[in-house]
Protein backbone atom coordinates (compact mmCIF):
# COMPACT_ATOMS: atom_id res chain seq x y z
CA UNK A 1 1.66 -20.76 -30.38
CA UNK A 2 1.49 -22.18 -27.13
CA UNK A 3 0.00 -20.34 -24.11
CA UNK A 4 0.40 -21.41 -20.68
CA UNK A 5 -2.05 -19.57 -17.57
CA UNK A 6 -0.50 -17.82 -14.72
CA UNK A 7 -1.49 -15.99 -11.69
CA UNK A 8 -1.04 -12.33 -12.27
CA UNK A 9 1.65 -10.86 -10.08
CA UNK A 10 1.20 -7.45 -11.78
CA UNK A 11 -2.51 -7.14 -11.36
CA UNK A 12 -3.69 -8.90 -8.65
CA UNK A 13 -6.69 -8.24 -6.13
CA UNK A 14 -6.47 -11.62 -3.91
CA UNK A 15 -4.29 -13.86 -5.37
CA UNK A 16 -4.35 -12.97 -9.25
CA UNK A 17 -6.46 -15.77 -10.35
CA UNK A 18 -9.14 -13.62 -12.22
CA UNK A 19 -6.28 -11.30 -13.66
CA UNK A 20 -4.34 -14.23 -14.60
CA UNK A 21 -7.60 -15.72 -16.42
CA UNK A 22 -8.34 -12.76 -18.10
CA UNK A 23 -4.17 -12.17 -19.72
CA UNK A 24 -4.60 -15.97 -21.07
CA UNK A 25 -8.24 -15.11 -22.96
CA UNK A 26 -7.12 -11.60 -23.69
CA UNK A 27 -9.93 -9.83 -21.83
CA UNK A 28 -10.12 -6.85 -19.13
CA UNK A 29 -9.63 -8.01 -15.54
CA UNK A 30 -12.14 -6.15 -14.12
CA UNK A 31 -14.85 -7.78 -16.71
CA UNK A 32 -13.32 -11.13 -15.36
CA UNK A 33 -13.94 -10.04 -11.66
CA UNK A 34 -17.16 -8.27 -12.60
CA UNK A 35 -18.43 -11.76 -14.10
CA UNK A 36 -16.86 -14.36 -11.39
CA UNK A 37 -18.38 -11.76 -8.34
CA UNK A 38 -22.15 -12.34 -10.49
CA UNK A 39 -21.67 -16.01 -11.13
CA UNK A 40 -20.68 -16.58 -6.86
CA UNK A 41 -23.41 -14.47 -5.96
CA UNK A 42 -25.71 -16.32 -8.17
CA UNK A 43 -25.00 -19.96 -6.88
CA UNK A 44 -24.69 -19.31 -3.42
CA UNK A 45 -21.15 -18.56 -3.74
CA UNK A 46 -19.39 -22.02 -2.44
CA UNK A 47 -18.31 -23.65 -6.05
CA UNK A 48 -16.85 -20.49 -7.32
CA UNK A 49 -14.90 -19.74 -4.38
CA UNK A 50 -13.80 -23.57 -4.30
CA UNK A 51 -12.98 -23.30 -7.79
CA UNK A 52 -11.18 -19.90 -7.12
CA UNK A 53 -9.17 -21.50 -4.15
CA UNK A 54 -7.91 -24.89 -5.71
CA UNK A 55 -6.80 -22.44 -9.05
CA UNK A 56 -5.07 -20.21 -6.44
CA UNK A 57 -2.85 -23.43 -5.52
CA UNK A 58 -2.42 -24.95 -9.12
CA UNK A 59 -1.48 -22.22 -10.93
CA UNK A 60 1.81 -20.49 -11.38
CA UNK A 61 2.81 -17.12 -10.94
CA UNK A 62 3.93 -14.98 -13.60
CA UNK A 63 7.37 -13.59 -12.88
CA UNK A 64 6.17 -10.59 -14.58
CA UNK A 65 8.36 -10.94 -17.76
CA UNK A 66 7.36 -12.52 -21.52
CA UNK A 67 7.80 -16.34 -21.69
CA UNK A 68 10.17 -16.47 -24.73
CA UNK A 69 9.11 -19.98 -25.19
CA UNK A 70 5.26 -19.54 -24.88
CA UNK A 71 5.94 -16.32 -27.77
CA UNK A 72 5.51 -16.60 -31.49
CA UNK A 73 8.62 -16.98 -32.68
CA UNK A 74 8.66 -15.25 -36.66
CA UNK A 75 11.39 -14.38 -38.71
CA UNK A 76 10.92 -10.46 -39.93
């Protein structure tokens, strides 16, 4: 099965990164914000929000339907 990582368009707070992270590893969003918020306080801040910046730009947005392609495909 191939997976492919999109901004959330559903669920976004900024620009969907940490909602879009958390669909691909099948995890709550909030735990995603919850974690990335600890981890940018803990280092000062700058290489997570240059990290969350640069992902903002590279990755796609969902268009808010199922990628047929990115689906396992099984014959019932």
């Amino acid at each position: 099965m191939k997976k492919k990582l999109y901004r959330s368009s559903t669920d976004k707070k900024l620009c969907g990164v940490c909602a879009g992270v958390a669909n691909y590893f099948n995890l709550d969003p909030t735990i995603v914000r919850v974690v990335y918020a600890l981890l940018a306080i803990c280092t000062t801040g700058f290489p997570f929000v240059v990290l969350y910046i640069v992902l903002a730009f590279v990755m796609d947005e969902d268009n808010g339907y199922i990628d047929t392609d990115a689906t396992d495909k099984t014959d019932n």
